[in-house]
N, C-alpha and C. Protein backbone atom coordinates (compact mmCIF):
# COMPACT_ATOMS: atom_id res chain seq x y z
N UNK A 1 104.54 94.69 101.26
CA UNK A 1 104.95 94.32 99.93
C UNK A 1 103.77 94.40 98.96
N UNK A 2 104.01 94.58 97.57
CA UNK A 2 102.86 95.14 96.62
C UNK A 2 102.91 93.79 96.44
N UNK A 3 101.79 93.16 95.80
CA UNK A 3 101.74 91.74 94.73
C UNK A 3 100.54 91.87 94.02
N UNK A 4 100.53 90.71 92.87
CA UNK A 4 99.23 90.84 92.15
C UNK A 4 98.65 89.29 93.17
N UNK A 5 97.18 89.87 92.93
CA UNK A 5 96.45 88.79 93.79
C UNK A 5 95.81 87.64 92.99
N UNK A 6 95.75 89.02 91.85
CA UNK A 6 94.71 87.30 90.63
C UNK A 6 95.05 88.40 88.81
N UNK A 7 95.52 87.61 88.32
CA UNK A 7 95.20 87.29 87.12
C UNK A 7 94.35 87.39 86.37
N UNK A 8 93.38 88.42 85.38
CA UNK A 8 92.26 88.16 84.74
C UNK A 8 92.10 88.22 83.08
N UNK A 9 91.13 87.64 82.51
CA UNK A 9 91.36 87.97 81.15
C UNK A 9 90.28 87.70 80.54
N UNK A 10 89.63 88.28 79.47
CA UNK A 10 88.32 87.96 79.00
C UNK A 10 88.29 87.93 77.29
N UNK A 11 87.72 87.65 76.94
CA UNK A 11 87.77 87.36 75.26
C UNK A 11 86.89 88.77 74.58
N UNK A 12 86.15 89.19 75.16
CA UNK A 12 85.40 90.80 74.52
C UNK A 12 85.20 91.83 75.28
N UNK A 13 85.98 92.99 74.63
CA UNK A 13 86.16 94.00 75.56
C UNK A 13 84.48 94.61 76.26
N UNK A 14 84.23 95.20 77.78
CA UNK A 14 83.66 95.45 78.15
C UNK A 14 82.57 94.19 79.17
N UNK A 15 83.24 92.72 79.01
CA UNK A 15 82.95 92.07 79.92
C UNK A 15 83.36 91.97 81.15
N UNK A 16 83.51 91.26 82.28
CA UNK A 16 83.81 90.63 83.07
C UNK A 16 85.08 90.27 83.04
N UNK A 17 85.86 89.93 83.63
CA UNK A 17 87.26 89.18 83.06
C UNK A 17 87.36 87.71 84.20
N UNK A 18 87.62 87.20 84.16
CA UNK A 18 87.66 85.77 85.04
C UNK A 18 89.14 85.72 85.01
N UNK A 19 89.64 84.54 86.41
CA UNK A 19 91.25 84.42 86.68
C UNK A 19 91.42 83.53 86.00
N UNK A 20 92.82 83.35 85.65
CA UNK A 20 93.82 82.34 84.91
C UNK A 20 94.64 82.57 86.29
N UNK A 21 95.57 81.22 86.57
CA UNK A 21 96.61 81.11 86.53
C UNK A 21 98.12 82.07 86.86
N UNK A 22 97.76 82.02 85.13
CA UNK A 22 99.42 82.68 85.18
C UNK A 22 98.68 83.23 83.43
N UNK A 23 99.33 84.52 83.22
CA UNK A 23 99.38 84.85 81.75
C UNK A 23 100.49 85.59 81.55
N UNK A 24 101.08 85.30 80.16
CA UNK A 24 101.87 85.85 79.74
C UNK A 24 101.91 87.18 78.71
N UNK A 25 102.39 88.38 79.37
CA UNK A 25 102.69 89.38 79.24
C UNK A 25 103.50 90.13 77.81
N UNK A 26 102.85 89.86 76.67
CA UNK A 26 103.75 90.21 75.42
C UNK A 26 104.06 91.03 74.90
N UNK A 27 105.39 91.79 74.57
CA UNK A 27 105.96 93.43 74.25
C UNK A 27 104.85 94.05 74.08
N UNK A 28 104.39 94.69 73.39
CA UNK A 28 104.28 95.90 72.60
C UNK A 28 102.35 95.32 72.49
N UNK A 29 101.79 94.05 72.84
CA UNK A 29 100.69 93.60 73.12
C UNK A 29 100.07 93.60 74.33
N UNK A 30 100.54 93.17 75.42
CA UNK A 30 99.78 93.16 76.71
C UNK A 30 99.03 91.22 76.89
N UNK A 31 98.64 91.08 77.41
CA UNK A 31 97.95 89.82 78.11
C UNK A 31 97.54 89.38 76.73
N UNK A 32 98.57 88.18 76.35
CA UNK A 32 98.11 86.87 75.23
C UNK A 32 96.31 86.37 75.43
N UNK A 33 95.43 86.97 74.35
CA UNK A 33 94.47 86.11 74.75
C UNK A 33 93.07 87.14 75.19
N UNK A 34 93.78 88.35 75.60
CA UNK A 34 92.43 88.86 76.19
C UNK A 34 92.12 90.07 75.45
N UNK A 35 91.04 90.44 75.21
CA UNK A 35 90.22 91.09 74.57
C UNK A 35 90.85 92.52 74.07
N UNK A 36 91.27 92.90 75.56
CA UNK A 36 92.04 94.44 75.21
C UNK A 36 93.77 94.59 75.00
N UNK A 37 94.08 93.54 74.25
CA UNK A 37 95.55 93.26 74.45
C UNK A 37 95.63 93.91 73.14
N UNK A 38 96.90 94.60 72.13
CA UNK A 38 96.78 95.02 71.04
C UNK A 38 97.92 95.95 71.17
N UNK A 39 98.69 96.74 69.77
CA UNK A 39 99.53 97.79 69.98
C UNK A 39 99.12 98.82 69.96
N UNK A 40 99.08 99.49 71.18
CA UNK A 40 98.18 100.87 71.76
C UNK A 40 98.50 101.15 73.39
N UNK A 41 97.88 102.54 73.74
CA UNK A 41 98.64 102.49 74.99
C UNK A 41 97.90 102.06 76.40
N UNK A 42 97.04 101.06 75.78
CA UNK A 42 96.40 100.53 77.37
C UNK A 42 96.09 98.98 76.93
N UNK A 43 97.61 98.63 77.32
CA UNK A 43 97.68 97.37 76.55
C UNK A 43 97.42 96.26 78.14
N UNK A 44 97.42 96.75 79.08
CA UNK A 44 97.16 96.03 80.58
C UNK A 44 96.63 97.15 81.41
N UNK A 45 95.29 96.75 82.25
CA UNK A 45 94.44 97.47 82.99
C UNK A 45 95.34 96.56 84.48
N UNK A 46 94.87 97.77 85.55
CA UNK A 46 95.50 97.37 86.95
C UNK A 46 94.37 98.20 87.71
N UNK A 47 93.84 97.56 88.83
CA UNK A 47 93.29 97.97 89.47
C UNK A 47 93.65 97.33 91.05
N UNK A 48 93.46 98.05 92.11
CA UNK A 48 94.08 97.40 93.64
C UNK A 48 92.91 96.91 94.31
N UNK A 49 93.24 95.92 94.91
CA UNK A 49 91.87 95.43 95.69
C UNK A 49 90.98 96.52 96.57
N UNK A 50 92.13 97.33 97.05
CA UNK A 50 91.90 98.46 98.03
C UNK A 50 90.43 98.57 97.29
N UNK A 51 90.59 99.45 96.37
CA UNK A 51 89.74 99.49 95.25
C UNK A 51 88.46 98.99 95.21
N UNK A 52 88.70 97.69 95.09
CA UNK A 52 87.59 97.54 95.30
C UNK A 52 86.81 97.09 96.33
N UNK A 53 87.29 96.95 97.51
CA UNK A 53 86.81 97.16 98.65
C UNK A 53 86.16 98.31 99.20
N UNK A 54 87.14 99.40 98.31
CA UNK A 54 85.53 100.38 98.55
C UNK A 54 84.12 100.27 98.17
N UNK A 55 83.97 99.76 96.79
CA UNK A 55 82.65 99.75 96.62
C UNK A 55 82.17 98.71 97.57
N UNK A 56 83.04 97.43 97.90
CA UNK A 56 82.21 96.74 99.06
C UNK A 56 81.64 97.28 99.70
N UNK A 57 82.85 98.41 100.60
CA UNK A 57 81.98 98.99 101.97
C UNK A 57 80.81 99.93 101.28
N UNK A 58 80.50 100.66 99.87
CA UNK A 58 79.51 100.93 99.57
C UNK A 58 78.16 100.23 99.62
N UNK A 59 78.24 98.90 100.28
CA UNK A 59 77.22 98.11 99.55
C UNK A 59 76.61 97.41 98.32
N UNK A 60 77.95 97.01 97.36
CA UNK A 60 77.94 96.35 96.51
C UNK A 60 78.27 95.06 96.74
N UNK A 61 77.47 94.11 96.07
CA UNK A 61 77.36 92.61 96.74
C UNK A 61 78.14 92.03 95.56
N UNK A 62 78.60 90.48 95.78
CA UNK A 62 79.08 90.10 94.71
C UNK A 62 80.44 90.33 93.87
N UNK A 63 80.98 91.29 94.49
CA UNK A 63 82.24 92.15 93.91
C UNK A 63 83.18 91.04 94.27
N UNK A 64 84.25 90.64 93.53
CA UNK A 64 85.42 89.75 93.41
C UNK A 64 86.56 90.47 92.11
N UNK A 65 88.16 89.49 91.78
CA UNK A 65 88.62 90.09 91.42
C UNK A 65 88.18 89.92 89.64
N UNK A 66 88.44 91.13 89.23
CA UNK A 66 88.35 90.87 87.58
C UNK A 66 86.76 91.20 87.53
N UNK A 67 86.17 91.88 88.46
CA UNK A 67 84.55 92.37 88.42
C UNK A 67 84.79 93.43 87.39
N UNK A 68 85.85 94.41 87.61
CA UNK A 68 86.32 95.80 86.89
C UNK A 68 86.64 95.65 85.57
N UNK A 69 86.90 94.14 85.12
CA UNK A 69 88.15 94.07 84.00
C UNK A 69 88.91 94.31 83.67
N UNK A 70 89.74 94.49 85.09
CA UNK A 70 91.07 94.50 85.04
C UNK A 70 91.71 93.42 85.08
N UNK A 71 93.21 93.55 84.12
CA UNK A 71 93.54 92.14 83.73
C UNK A 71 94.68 91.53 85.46
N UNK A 72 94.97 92.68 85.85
CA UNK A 72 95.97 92.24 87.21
C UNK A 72 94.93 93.14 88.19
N UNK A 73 94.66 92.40 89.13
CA UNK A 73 94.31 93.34 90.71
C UNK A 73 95.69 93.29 91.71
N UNK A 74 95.49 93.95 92.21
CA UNK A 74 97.66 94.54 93.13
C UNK A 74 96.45 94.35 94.35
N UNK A 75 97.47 94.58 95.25
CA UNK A 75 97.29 94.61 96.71
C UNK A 75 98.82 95.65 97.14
N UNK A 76 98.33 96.41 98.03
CA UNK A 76 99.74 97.10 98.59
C UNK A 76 100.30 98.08 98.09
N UNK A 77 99.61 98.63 96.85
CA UNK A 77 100.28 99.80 95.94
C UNK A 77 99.05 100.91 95.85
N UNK A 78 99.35 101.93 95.95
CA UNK A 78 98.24 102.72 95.57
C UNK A 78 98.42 103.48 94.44
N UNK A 79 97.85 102.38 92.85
CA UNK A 79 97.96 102.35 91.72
C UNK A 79 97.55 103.74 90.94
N UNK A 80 96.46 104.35 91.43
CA UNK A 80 96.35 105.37 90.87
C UNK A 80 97.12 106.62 91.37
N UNK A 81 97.89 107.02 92.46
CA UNK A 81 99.10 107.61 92.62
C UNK A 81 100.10 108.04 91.77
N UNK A 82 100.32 106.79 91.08
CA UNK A 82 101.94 106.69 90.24
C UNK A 82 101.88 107.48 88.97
N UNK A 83 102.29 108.52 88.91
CA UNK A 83 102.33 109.22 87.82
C UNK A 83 102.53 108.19 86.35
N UNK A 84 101.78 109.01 85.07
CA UNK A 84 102.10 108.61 84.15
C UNK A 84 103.90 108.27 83.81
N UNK A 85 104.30 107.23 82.79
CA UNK A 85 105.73 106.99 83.08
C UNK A 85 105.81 106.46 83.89
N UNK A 86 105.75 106.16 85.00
CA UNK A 86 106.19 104.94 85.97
C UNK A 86 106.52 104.02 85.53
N UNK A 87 107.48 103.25 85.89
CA UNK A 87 107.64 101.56 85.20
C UNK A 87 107.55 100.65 86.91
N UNK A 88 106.76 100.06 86.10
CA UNK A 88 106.62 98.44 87.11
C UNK A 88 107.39 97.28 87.08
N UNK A 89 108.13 96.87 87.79
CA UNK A 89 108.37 95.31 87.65
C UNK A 89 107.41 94.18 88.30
N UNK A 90 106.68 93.82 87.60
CA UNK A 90 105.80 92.97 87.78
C UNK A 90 106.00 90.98 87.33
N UNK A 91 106.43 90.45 88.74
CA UNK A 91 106.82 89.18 88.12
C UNK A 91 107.79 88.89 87.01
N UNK A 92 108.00 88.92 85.97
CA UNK A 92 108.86 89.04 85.15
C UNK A 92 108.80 90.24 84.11
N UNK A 93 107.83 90.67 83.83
CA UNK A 93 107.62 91.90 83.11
C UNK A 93 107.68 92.90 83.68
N UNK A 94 108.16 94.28 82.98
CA UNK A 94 108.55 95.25 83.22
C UNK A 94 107.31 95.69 81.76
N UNK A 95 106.69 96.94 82.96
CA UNK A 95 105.59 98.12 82.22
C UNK A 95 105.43 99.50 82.57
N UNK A 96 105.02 100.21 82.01
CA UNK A 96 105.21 101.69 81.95
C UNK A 96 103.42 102.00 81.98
N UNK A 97 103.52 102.82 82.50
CA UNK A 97 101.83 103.62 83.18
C UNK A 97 101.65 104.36 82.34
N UNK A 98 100.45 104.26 81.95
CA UNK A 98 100.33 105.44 80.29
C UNK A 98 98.95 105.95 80.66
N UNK A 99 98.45 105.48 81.68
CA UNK A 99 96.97 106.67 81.33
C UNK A 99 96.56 105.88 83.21
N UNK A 100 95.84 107.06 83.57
CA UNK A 100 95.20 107.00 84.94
C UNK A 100 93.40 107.22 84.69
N UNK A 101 92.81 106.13 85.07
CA UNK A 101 91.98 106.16 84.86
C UNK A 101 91.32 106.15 83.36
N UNK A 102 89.86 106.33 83.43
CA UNK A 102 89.66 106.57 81.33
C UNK A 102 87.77 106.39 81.64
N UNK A 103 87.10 106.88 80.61
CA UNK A 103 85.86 107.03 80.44
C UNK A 103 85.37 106.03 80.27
N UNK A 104 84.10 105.61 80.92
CA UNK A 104 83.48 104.73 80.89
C UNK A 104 82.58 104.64 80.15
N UNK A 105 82.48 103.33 78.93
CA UNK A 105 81.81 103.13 77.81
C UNK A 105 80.36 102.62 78.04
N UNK A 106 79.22 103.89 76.65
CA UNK A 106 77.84 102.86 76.94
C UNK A 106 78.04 102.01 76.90
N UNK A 107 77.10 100.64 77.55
CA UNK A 107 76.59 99.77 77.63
C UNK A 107 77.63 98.95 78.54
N UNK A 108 78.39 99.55 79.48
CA UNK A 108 79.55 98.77 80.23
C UNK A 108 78.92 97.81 80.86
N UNK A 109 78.86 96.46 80.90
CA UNK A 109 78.15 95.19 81.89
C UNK A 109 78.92 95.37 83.42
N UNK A 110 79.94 96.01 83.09
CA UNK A 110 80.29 96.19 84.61
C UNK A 110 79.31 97.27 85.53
N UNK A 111 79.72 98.25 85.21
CA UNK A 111 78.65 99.13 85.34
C UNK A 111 76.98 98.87 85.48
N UNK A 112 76.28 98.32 84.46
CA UNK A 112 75.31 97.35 84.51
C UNK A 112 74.97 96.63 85.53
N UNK A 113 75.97 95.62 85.90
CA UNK A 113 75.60 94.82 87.40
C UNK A 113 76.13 95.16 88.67
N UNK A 114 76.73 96.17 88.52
CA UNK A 114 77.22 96.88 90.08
C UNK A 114 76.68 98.25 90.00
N UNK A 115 76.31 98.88 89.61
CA UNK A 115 75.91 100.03 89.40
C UNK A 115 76.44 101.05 89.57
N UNK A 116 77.86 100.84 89.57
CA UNK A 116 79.09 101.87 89.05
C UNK A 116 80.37 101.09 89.06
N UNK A 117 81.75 102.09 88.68
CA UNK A 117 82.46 101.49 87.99
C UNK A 117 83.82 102.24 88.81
N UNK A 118 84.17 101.87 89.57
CA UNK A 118 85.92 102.16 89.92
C UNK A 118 87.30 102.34 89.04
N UNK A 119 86.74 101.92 87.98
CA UNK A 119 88.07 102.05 87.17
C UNK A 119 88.21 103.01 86.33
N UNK A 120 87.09 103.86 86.15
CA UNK A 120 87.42 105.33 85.41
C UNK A 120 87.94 106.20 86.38
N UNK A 121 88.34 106.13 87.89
CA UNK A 121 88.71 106.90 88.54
C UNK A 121 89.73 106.40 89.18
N UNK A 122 89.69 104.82 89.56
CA UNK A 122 91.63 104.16 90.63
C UNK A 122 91.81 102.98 89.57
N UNK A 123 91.72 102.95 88.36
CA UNK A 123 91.86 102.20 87.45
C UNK A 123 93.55 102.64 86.72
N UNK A 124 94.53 101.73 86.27
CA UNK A 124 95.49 102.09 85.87
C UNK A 124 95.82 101.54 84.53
N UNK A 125 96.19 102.16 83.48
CA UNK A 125 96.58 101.31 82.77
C UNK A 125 98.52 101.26 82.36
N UNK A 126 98.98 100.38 81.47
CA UNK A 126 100.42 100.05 80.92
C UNK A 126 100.06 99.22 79.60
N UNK A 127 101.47 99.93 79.05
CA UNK A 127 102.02 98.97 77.92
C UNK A 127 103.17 98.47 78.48
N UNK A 128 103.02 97.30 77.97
CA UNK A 128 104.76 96.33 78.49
C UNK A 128 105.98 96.31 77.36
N UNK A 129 106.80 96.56 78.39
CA UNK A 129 108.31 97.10 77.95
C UNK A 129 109.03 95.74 77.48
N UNK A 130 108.89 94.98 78.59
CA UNK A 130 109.73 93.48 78.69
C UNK A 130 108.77 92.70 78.95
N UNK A 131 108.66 91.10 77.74
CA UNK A 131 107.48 90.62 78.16
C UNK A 131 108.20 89.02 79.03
N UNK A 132 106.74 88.50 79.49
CA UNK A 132 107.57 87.57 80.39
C UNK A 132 105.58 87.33 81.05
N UNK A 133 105.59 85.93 81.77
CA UNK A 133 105.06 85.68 82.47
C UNK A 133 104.86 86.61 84.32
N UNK A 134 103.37 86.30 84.39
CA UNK A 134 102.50 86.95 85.63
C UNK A 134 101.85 85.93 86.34
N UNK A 135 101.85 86.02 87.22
CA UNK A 135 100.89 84.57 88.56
C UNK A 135 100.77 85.35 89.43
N UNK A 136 99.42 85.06 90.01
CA UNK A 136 99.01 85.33 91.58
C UNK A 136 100.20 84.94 92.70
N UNK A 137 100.37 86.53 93.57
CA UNK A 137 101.89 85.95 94.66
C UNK A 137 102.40 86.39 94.01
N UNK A 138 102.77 87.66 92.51
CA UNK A 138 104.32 87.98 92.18
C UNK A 138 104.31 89.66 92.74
N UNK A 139 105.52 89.64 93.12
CA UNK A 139 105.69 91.00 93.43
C UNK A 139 105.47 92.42 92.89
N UNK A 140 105.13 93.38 92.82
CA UNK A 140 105.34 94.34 91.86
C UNK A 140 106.44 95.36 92.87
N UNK A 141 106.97 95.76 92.06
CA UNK A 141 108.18 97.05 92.66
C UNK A 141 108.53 97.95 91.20
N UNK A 142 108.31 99.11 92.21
CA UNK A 142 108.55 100.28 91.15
C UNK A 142 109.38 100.48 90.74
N UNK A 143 110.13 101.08 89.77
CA UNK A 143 111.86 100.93 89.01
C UNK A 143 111.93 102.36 88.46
């Protein structure tokens, strides 16, 4: 089964993102609250733990979820697969896949303290269709 494992969200784009809880998922915005939320088409970042367990086995220390700044980490899906268009049901929201992967910006702090960056290459992004609350433990299934 796919699920999200953690929740993340940060107040300025190109930080860190730390877990919440639970966040809620708003139309045509993305994650109430966090930095890269807005009307545009990478309104929620997804990245899979898989993910980042590779750079573990690279020898990156310190790696946990929301290192990438991604606002959901999945478990069980292999996120960068899913063609653009895809829709997700994620916990109560329903989202659509609009870009695979994306260029990584000077001065990225992610990049900075790990000394590379997974999400310009198994990084996913969506805009949300139907908004609704997200928590660690919700399912995702493809639609």
């Amino acid at each position: 089964m796919a699920k999200v494992i953690a929740v993340n969200i940060s107040e300025k784009k190109g930080e860190i993102k730390h877990p919440i809880e639970k966040g809620f998922f708003k139309e045509n915005h993305g994650l109430v609250g966090d930095a890269h939320a807005g009307n545009w088409h990478r309104q929620v970042s997804l990245l899979g733990n898989e993910s980042i367990e590779k750079m573990k086995n690279l020898g990156m220390e310190g790696l946990c979820t929301g290192k990438f700044a991604e606002n959901l980490t999945t478990e069980g899906i292999c996120l960068y697969e899913l063609p653009v268009g895809t829709k997700l049901k994620v916990g109560e929201v329903i989202m659509e896949v609009t870009q695979i992967g994306k260029q990584c910006h000077v001065g990225c702090q992610i990049r900075q303290l790990t000394g590379d960056c997974i999400m310009p290459k198994e990084g996913i992004f969506t805009k949300i269709l139907t908004e609704g609350w997200i928590k660690s433990g919700d399912e995702i299934q493809v639609i």
